[in-house]
PDB file of N, CA and C in Angstrom:
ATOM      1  N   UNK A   1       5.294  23.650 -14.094  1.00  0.00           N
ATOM      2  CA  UNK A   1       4.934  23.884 -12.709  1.00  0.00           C
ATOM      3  C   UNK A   1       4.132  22.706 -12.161  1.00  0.00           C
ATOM      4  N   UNK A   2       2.990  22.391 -12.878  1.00  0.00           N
ATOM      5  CA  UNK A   2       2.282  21.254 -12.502  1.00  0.00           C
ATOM      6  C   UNK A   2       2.797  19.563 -12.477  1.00  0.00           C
ATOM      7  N   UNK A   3       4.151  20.066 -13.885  1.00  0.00           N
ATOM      8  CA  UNK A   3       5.244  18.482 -13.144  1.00  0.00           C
ATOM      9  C   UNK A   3       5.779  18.435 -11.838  1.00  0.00           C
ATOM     10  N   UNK A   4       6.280  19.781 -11.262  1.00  0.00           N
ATOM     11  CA  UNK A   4       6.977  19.606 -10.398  1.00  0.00           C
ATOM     12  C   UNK A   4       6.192  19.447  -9.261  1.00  0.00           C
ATOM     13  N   UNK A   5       4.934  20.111  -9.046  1.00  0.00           N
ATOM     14  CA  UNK A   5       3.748  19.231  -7.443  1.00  0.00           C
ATOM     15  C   UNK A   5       3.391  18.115  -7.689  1.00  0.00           C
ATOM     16  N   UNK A   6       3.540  17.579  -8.502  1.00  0.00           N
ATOM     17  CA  UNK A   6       2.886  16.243  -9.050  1.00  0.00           C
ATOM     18  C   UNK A   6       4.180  15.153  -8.406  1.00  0.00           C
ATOM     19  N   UNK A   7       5.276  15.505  -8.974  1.00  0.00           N
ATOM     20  CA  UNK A   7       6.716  15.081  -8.144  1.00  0.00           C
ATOM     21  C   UNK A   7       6.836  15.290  -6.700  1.00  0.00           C
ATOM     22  N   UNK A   8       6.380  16.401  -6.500  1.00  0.00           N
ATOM     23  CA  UNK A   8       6.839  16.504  -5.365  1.00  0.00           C
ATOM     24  C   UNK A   8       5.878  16.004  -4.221  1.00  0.00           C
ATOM     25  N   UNK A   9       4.589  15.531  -4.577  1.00  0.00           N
ATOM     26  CA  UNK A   9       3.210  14.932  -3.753  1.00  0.00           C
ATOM     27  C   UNK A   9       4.039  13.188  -4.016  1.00  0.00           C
ATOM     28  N   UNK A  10       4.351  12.917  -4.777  1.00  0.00           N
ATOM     29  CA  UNK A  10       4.692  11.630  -5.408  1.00  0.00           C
ATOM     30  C   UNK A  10       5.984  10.999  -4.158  1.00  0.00           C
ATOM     31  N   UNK A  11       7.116  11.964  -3.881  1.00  0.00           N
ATOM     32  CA  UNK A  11       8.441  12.178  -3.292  1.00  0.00           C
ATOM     33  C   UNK A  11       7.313  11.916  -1.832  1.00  0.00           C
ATOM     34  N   UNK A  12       6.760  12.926  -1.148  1.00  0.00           N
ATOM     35  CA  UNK A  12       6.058  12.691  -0.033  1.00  0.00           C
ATOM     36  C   UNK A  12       5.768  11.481   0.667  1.00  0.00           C
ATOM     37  N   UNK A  13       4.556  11.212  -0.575  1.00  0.00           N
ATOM     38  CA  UNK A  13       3.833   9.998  -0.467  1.00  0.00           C
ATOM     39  C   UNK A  13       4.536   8.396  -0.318  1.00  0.00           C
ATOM     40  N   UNK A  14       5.405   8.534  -1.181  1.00  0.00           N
ATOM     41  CA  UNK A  14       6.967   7.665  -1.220  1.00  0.00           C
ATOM     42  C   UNK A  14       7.765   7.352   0.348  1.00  0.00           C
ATOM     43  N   UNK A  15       8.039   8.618   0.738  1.00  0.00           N
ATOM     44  CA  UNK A  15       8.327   8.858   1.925  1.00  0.00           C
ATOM     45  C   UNK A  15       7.431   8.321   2.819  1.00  0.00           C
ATOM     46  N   UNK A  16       6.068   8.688   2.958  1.00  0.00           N
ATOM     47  CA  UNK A  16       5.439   8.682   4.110  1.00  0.00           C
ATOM     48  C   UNK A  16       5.119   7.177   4.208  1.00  0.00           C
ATOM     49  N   UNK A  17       4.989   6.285   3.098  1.00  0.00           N
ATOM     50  CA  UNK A  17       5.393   4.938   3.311  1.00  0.00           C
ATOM     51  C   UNK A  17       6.067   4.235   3.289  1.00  0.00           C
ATOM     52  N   UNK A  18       7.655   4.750   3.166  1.00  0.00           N
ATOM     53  CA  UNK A  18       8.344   4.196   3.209  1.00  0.00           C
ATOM     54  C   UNK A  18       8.575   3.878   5.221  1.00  0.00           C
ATOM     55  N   UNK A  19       8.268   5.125   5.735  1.00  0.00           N
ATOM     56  CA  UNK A  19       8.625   5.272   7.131  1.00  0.00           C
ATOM     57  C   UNK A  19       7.655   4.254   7.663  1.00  0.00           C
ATOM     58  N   UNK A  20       6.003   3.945   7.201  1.00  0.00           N
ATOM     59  CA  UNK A  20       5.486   3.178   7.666  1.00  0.00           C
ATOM     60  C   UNK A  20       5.673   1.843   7.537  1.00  0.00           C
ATOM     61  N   UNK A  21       6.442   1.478   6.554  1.00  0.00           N
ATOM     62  CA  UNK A  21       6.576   0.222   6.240  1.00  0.00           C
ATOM     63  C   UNK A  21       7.902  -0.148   7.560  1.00  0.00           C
ATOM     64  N   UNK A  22       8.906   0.695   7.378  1.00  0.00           N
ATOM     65  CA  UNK A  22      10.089   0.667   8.291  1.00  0.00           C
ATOM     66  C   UNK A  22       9.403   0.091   9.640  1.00  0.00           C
ATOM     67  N   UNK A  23       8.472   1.252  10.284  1.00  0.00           N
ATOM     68  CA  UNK A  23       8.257   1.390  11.375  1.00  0.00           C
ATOM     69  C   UNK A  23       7.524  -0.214  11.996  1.00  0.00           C
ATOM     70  N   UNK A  24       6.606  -0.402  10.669  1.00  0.00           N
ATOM     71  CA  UNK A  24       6.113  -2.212  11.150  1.00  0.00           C
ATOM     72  C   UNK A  24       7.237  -2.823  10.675  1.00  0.00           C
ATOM     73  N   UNK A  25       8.268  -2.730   9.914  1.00  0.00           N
ATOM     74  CA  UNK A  25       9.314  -3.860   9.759  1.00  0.00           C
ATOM     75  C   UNK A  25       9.937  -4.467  11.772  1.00  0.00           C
ATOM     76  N   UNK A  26      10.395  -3.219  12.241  1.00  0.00           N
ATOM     77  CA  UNK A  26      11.235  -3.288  13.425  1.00  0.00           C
ATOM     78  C   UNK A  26      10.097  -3.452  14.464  1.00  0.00           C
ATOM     79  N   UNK A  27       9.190  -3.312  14.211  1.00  0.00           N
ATOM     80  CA  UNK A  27       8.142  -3.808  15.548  1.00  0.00           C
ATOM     81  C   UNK A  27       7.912  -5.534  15.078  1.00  0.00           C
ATOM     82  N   UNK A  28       7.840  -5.811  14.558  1.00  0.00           N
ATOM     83  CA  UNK A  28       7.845  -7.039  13.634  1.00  0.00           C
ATOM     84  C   UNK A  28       8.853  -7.757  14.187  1.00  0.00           C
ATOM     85  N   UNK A  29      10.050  -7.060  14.398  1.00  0.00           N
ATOM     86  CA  UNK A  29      11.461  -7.893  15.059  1.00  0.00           C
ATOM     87  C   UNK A  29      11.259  -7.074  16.376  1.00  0.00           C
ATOM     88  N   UNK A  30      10.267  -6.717  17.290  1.00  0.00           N
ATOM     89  CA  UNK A  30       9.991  -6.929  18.667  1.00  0.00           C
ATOM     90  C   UNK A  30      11.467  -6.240  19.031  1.00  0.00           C
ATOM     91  N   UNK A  31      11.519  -5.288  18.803  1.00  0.00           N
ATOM     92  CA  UNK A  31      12.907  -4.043  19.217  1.00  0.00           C
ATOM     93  C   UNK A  31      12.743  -3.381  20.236  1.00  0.00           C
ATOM     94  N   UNK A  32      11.131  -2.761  20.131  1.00  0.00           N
ATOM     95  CA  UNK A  32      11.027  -1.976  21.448  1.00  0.00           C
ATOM     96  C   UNK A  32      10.513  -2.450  22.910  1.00  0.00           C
ATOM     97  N   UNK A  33      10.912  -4.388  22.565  1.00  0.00           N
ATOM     98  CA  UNK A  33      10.825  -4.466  24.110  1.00  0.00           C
ATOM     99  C   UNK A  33      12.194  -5.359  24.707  1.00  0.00           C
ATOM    100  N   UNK A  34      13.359  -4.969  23.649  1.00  0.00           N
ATOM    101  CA  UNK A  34      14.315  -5.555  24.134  1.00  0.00           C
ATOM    102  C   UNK A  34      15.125  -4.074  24.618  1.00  0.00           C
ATOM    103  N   UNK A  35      16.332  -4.653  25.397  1.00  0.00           N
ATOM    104  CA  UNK A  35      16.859  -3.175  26.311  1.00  0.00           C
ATOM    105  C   UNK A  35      17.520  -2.823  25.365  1.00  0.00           C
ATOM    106  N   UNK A  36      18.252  -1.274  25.957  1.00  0.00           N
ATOM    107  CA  UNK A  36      19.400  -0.238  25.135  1.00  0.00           C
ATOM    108  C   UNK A  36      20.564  -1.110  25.316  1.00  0.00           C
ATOM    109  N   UNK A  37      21.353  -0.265  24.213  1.00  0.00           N
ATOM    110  CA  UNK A  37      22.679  -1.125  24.226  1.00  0.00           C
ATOM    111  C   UNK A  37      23.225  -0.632  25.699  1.00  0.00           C
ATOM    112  N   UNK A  38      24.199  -2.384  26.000  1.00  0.00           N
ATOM    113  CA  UNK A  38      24.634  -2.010  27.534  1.00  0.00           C
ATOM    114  C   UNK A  38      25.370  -1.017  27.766  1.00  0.00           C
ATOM    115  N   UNK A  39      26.192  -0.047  27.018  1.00  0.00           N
ATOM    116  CA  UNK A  39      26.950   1.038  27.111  1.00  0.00           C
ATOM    117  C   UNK A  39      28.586   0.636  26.770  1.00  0.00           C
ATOM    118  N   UNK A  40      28.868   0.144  26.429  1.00  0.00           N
ATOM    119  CA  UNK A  40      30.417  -0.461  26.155  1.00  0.00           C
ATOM    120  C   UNK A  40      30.997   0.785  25.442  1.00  0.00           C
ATOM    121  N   UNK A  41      32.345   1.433  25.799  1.00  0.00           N
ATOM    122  CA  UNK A  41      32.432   2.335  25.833  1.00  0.00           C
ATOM    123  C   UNK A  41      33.810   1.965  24.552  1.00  0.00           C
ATOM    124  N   UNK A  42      33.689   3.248  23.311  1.00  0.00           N
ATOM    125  CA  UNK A  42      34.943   2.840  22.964  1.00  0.00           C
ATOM    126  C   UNK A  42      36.151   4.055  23.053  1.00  0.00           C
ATOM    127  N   UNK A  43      34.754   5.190  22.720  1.00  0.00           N
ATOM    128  CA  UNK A  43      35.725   6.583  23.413  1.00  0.00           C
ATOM    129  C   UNK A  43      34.702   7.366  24.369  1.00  0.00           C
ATOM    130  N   UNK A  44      35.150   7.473  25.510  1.00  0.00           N
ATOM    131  CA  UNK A  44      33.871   8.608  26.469  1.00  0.00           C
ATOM    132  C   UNK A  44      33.390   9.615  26.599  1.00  0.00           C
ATOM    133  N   UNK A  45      34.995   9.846  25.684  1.00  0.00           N
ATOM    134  CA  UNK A  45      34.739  11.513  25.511  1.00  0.00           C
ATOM    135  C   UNK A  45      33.887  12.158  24.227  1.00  0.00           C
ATOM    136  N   UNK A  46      33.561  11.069  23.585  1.00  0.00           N
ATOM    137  CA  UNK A  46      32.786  10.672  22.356  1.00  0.00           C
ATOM    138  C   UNK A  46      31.540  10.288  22.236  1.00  0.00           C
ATOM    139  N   UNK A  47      30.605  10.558  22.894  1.00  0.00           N
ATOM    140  CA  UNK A  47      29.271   9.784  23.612  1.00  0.00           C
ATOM    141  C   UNK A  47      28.299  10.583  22.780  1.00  0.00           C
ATOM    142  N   UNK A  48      27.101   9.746  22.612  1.00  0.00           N
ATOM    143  CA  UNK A  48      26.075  10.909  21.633  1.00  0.00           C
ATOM    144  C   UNK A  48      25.025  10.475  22.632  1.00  0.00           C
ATOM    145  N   UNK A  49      23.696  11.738  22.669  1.00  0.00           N
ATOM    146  CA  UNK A  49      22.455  11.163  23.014  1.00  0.00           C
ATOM    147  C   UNK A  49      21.850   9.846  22.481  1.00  0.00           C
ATOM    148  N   UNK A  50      21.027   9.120  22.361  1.00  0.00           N
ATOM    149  CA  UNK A  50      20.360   8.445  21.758  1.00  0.00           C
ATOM    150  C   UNK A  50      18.978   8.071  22.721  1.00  0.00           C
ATOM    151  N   UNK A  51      17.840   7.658  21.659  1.00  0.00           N
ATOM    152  CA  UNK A  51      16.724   7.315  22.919  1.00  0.00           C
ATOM    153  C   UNK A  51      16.468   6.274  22.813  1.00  0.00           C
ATOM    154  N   UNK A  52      15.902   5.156  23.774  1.00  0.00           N
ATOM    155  CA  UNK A  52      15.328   3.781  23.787  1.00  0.00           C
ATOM    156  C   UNK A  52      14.234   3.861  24.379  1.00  0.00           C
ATOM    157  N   UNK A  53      12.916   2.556  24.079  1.00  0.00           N
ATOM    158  CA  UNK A  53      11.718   2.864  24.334  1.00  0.00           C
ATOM    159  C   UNK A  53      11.561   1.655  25.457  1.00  0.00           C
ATOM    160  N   UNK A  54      11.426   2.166  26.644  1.00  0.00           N
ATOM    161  CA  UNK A  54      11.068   1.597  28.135  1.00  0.00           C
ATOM    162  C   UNK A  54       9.562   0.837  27.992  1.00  0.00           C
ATOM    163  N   UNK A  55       9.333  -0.246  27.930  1.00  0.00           N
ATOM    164  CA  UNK A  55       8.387  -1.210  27.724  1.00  0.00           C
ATOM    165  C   UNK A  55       7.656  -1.023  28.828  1.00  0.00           C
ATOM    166  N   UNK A  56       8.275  -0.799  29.884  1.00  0.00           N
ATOM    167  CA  UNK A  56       7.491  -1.238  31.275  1.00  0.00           C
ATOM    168  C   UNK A  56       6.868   0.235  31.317  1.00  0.00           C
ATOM    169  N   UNK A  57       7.721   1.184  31.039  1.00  0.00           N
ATOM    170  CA  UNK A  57       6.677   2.551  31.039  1.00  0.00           C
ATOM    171  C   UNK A  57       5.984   3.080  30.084  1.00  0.00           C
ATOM    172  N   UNK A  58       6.100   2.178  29.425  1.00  0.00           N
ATOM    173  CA  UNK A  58       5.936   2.698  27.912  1.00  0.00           C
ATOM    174  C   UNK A  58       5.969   4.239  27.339  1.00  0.00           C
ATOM    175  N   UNK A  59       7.876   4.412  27.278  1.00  0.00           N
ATOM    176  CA  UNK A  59       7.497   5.883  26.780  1.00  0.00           C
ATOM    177  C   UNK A  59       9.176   5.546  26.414  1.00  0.00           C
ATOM    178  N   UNK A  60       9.828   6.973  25.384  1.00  0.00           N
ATOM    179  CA  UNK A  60      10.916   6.599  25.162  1.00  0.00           C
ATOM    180  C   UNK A  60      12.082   7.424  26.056  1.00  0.00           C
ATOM    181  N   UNK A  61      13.324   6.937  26.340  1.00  0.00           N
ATOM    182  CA  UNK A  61      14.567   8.208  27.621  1.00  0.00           C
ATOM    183  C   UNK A  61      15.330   8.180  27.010  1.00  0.00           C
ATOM    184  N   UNK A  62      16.011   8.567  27.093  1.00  0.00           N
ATOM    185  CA  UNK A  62      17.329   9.234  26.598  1.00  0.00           C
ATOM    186  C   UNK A  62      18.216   8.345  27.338  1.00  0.00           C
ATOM    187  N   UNK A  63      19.231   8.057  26.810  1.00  0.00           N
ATOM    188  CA  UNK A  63      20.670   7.404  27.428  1.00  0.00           C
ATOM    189  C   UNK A  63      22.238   8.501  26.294  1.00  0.00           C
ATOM    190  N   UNK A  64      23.383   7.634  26.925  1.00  0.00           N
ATOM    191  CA  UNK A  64      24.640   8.293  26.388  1.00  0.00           C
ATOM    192  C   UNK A  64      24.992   7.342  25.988  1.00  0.00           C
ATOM    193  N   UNK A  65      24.937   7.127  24.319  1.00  0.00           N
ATOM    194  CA  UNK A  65      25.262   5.716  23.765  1.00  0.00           C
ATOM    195  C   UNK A  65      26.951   6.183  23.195  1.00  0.00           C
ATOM    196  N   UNK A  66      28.009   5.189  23.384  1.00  0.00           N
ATOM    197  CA  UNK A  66      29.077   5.488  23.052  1.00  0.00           C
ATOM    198  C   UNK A  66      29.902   4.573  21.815  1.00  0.00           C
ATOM    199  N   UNK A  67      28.774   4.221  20.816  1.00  0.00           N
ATOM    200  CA  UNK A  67      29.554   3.891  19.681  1.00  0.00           C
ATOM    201  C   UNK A  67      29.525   2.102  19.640  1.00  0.00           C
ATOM    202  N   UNK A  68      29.741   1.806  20.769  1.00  0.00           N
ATOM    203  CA  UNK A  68      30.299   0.175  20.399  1.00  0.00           C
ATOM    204  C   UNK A  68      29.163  -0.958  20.966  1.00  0.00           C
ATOM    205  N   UNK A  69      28.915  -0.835  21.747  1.00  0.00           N
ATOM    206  CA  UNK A  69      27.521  -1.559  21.698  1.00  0.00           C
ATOM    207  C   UNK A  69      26.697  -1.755  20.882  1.00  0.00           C
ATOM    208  N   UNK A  70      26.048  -3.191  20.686  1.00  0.00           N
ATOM    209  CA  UNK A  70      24.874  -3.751  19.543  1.00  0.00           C
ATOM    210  C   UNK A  70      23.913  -3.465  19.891  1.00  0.00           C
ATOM    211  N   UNK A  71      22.649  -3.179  20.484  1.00  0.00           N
ATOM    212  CA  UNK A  71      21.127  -3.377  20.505  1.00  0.00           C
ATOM    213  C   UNK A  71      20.493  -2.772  19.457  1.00  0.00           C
ATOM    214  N   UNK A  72      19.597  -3.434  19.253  1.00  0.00           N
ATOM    215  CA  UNK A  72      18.139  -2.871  17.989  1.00  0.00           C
ATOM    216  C   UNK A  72      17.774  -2.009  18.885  1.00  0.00           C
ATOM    217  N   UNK A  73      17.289  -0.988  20.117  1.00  0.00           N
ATOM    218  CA  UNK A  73      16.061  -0.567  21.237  1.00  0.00           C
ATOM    219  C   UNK A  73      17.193   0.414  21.045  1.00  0.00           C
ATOM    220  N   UNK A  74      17.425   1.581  20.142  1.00  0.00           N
ATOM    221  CA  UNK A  74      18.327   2.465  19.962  1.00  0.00           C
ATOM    222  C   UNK A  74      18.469   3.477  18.665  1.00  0.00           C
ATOM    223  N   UNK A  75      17.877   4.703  18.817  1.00  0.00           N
ATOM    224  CA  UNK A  75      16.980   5.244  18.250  1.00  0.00           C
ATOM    225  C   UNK A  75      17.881   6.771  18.124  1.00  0.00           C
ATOM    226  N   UNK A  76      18.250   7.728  16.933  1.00  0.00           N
ATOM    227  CA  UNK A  76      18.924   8.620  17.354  1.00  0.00           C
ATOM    228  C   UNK A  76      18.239  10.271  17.321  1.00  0.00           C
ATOM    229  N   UNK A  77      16.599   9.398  17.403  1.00  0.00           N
ATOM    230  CA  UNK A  77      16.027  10.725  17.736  1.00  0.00           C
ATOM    231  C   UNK A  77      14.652  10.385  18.566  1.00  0.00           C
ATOM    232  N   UNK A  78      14.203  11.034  19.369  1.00  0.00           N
ATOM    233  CA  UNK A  78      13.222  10.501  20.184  1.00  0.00           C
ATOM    234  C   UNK A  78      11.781  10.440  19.496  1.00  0.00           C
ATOM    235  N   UNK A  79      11.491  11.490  18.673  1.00  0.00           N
ATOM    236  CA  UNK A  79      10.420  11.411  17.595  1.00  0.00           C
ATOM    237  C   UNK A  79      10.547  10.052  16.519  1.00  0.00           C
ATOM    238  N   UNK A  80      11.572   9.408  16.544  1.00  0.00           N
ATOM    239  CA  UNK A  80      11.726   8.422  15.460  1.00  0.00           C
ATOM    240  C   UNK A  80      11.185   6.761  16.914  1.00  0.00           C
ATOM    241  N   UNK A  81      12.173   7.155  18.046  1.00  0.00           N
ATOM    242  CA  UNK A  81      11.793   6.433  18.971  1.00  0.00           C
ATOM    243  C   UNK A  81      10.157   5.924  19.092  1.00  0.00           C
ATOM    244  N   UNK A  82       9.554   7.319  18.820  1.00  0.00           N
ATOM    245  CA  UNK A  82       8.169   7.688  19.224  1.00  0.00           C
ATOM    246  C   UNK A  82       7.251   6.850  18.203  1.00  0.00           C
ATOM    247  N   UNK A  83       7.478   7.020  16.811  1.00  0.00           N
ATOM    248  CA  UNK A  83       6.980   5.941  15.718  1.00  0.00           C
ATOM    249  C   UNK A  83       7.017   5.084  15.876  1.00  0.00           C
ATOM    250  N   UNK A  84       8.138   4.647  16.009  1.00  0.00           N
ATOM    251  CA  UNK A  84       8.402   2.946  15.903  1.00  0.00           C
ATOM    252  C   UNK A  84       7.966   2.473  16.950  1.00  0.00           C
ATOM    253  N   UNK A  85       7.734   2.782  18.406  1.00  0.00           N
ATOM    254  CA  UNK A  85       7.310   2.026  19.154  1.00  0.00           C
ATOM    255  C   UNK A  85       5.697   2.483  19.797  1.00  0.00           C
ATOM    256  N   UNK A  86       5.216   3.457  19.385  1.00  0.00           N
ATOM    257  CA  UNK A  86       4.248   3.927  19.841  1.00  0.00           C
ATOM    258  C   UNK A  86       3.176   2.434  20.515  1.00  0.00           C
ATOM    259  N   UNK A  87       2.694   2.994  21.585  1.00  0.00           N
ATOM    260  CA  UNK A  87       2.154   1.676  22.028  1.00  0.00           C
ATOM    261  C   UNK A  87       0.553   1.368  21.726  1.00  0.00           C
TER     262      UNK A  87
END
């Protein structure tokens, strides 16, 4: 029993820096003050949410990203948005 909290505090802890390390990697490459991808469409009917973090307002919106566009400022959850760019 006491291997497995010991693992499983270990798994956490692992985690919880792995996300921090991530989160200064991509601020590091200055992501959240370049724009969302321009929207280049490859199917429309195929479109997912995604969020990007607005520099000038500093907060993150929602757009309809459709697959084929490049940008780093493109995030597929707004809480992940919210880490990485927190200001």
């Amino acid at each position: 029993m006491n291997t497995w909290i010991l693992v499983l505090l270990a798994s956490v802890t692992l985690f919880q820096w792995t996300a921090a390390t991530v989160g200064t990697y991509y601020k590091e490459l200055d992501m959240c003050s370049k724009p969302p991808p321009s929207g280049n469409s490859c199917n429309a009917s195929d479109s997912s949410e995604r969020w990007y973090f607005n520099s000038t307002q500093e907060k993150c919106l929602c757009f309809q990203y459709f697959g084929c566009s490049q940008g780093i400022n493109n995030f597929p959850e707004e809480e992940i948005c919210k880490q990485t760019c927190k200001p």
